[in-house]
Protein backbone atom coordinates (compact mmCIF):
# COMPACT_ATOMS: atom_id res chain seq x y z
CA UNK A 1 16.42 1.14 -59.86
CA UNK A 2 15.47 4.57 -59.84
CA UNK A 3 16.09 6.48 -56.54
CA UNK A 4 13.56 8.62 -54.38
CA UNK A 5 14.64 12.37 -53.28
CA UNK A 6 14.89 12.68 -49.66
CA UNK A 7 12.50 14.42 -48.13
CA UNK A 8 14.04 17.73 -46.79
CA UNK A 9 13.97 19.23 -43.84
CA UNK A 10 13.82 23.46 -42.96
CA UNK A 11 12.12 26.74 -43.01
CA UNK A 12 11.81 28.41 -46.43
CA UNK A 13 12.70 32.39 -46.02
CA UNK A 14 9.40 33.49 -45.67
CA UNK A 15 8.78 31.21 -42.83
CA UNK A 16 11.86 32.21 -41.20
CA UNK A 17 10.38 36.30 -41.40
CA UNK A 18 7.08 35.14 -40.38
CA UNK A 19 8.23 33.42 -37.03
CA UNK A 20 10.93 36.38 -36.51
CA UNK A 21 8.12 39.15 -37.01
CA UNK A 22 6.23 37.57 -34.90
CA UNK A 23 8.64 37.24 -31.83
CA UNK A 24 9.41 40.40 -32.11
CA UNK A 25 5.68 41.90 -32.07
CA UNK A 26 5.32 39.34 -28.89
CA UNK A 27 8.72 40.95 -27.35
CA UNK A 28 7.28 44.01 -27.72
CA UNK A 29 3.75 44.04 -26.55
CA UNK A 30 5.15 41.95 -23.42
CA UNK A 31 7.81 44.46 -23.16
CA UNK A 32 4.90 47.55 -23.14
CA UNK A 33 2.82 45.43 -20.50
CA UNK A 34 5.86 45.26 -18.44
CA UNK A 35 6.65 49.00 -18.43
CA UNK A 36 2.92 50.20 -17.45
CA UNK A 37 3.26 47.22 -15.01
CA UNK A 38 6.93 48.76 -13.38
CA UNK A 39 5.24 52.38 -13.93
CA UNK A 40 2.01 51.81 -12.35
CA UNK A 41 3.97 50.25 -9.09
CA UNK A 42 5.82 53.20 -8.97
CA UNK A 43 2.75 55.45 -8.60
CA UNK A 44 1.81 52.77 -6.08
CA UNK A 45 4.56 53.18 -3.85
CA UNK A 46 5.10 57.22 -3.85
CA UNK A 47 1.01 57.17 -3.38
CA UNK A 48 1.28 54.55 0.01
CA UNK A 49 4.49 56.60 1.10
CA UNK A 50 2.41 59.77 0.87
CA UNK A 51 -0.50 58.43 2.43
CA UNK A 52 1.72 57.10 5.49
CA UNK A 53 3.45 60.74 5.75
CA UNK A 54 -0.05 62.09 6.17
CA UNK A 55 -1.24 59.45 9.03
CA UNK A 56 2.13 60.53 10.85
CA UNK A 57 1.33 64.12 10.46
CA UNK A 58 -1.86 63.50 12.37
CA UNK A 59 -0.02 61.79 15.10
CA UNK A 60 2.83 63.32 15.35
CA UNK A 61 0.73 66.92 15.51
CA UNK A 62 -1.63 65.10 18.60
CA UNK A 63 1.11 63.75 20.09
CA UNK A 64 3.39 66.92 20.44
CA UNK A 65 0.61 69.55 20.74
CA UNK A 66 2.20 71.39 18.07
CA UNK A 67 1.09 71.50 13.96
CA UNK A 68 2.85 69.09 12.12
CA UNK A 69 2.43 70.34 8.28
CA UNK A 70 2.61 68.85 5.36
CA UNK A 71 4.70 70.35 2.44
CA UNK A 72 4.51 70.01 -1.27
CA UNK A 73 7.44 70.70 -3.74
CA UNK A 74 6.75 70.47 -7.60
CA UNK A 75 9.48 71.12 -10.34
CA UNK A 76 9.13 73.99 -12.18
CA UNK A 77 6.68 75.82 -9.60
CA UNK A 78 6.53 79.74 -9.03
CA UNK A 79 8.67 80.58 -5.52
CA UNK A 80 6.11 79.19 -3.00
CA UNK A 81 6.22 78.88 0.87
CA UNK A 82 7.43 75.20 0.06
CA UNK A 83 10.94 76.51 -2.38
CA UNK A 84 11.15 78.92 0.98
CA UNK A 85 11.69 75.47 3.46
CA UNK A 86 13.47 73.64 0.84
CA UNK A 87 16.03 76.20 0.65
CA UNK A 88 15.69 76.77 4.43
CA UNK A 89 16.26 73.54 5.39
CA UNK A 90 18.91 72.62 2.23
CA UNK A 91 16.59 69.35 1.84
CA UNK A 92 17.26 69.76 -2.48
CA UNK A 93 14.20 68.23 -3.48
CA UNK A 94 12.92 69.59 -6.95
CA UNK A 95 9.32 67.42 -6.63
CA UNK A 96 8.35 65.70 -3.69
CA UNK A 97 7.11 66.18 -0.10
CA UNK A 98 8.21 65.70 3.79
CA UNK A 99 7.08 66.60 6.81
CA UNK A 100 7.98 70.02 8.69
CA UNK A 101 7.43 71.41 12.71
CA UNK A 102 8.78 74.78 14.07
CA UNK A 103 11.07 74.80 16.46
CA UNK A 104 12.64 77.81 18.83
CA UNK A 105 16.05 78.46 19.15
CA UNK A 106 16.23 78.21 22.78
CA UNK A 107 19.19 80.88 22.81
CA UNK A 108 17.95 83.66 20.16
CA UNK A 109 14.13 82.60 20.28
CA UNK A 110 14.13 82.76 16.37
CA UNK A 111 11.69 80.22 14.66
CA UNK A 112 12.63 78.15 12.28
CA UNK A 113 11.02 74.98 9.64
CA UNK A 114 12.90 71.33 11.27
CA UNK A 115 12.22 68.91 8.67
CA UNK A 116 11.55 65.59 10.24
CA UNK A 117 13.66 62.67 9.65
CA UNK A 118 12.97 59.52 11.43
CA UNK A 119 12.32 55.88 11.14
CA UNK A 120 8.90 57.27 10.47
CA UNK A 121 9.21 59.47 8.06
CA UNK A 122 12.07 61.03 5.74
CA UNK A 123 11.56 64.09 2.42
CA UNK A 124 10.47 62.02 -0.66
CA UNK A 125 11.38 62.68 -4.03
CA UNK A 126 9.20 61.58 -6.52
CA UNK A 127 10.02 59.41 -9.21
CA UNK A 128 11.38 60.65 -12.53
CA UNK A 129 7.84 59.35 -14.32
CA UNK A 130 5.66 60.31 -11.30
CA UNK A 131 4.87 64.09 -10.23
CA UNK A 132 1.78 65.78 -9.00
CA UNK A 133 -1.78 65.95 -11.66
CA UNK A 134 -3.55 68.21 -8.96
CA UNK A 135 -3.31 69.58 -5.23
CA UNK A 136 -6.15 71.13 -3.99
CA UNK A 137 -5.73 72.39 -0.10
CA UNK A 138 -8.26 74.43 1.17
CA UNK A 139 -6.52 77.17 3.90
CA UNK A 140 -7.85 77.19 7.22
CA UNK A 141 -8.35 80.97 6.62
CA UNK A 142 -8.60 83.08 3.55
CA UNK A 143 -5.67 85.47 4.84
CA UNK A 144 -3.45 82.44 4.64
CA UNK A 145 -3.48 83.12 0.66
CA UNK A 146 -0.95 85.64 0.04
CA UNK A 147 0.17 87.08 -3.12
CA UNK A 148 -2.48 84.38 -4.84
CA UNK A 149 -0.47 81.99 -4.53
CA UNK A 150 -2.59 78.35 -4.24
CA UNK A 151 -1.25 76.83 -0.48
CA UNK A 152 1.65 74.20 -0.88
CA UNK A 153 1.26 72.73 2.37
CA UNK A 154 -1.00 70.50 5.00
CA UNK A 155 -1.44 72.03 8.28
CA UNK A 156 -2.37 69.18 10.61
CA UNK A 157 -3.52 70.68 14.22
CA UNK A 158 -3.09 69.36 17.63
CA UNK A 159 -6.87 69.17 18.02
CA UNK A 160 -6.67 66.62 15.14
CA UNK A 161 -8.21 68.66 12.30
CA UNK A 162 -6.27 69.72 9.24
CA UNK A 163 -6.60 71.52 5.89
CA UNK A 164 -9.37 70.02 3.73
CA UNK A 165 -7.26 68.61 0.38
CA UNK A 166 -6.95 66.08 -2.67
CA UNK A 167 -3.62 65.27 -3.96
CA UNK A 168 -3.64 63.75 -7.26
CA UNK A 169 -0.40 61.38 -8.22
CA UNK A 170 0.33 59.78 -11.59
CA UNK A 171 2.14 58.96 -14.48
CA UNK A 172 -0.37 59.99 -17.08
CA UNK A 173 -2.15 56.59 -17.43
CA UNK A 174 -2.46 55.83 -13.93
CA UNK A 175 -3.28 57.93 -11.00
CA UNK A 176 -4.20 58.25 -7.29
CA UNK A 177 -5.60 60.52 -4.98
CA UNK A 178 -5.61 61.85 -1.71
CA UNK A 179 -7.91 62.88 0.72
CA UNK A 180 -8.08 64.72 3.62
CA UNK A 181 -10.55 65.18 6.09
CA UNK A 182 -10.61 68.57 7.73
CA UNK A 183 -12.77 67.40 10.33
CA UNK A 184 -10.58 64.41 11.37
CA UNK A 185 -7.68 65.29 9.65
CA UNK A 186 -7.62 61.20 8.41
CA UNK A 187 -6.37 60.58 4.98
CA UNK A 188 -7.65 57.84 2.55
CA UNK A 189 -6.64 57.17 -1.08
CA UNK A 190 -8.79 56.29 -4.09
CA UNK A 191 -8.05 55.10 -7.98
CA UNK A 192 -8.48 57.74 -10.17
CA UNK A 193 -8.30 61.79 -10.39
CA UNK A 194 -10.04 63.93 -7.49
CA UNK A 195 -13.52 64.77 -7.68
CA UNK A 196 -14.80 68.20 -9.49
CA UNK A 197 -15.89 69.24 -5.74
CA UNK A 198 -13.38 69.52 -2.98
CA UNK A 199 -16.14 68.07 -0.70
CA UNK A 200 -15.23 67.59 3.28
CA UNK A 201 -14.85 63.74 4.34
CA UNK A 202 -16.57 62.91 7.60
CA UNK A 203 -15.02 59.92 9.10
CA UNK A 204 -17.35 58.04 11.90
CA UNK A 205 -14.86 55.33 12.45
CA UNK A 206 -12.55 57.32 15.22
C-alpha cells in the first residue's frame, strides 16, 4: 500500500519577509500620518489660543479704557521691547505671547508692564515644533520704530482700533494666520501663510 505525504502546512522564508516588510512599511506610513496628524493639532490649538488672546485684548482694552497690548516673544530674537517685559515681569517665556496693561504704582507713580493672568487669559509658550513663520504689525506711528527694530507687540485701543497685523504660526507643513483689523481691531484666522500685502480688514459685522 503505498502511503501519500501529508500535505504541509506554513510560510516558506520568503513569505515570512514579505508579510514582515510589509507590516513594517504599513507601521510606518501610519506612524508618519499620525505625527503630521498630532503636529498639525498642535498648530491648531496655539493658533485658537492666540486668536482668543486677541478677542480679549479688544475687550479687555474697551472695557477698562486703557490699551491692552499684545506681546510677541520668539527664541533667538535681537533684545526687543518684548525680552524688555519678559524680563520685567520674570514671565521666562523663550517663544510665545500674553497679554500686558500698565499700571501706576499708586505710592511712587512709576509705570510698569502687569502681565494679565486670569481665567481668560494666561502667557503661552509655544510648542517645541510650533514657533512664529511671520509677524507683520504695522505701528500706529512711524516714531514707534526705534532703533529699526520691526514692533513685537499689538496695541489694542480703548476706541476699539488696534495695530494692523498678520501673524503666521506653523510647523513647516502646516500653518495659520492672523489678522487684525486696525479699523475694528477684530481678529480672524485663515489656512495658510499671510498675504504678500499687509492689506487693512474692514469688518461690517459689528
Amino acid at each position: 500500500m503505498l502511503k501519500t505525504k501529508k500535505p504541509q502546512y506554513g510560510f516558506t522564508l520568503i513569505e515570512l519577509l514579505v508579510v514582515t516588510t510589509l507590516i513594517a512599511m504599513l507601521a510606518g506610513a501610519t506612524g508618519g500620518i499620525y505625527l503630521n496628524s498630532y503636529k498639525r493639532r498642535l498648530v491648531e490649538k496655539t493658533v485658537r489660543e492666540l486668536f482668543l488672546t486677541a478677542k480679549y485684548a479688544r475687550v479687555l482694552a474697551i472695557e477698562r479704557q486703557q490699551p491692552c497690548k499684545l506681546v510677541f516673544q520668539q527664541s533667538g530674537s535681537r533684545k526687543s521691547i518684548a525680552e524688555t517685559a519678559a524680563e520685567k515681569t520674570a514671565i521666562g517665556i523663550k517663544s510665545g505671547f500674553w497679554l500686558s496693561m500698565a499700571q501706576v504704582d499708586p505710592v511712587t507713580a512709576e509705570v510698569s508692564e502687569l502681565v494679565i493672568r486670569n481665567v481668560y487669559s494666561k502667557p503661552v509658550e509655544l510648542p517645541e515644533d510650533v514657533k512664529f513663520e511671520d509677524i507683520r504689525i504695522r505701528p500706529a506711528e512711524i516714531q514707534e520704530q526705534q532703533n529699526d527694530q520691526e514692533p513685537t507687540e499689538i496695541v489694542f485701543d480703548p476706541a476699539g482700533t488696534a495695530n494692523a497685523a498678520t501673524i503666521t504660526l506653523g510647523d513647516g507643513r502646516s500653518r495659520y494666520t492672523l489678522t487684525v483689523s486696525a479699523a475694528t481691531g477684530r481678529a480672524r484666522i485663515k489656512f495658510g501663510p499671510a498675504d504678500e500685502e499687509m492689506n487693512d480688514m474692514i469688518d461690517l459685522d459689528l
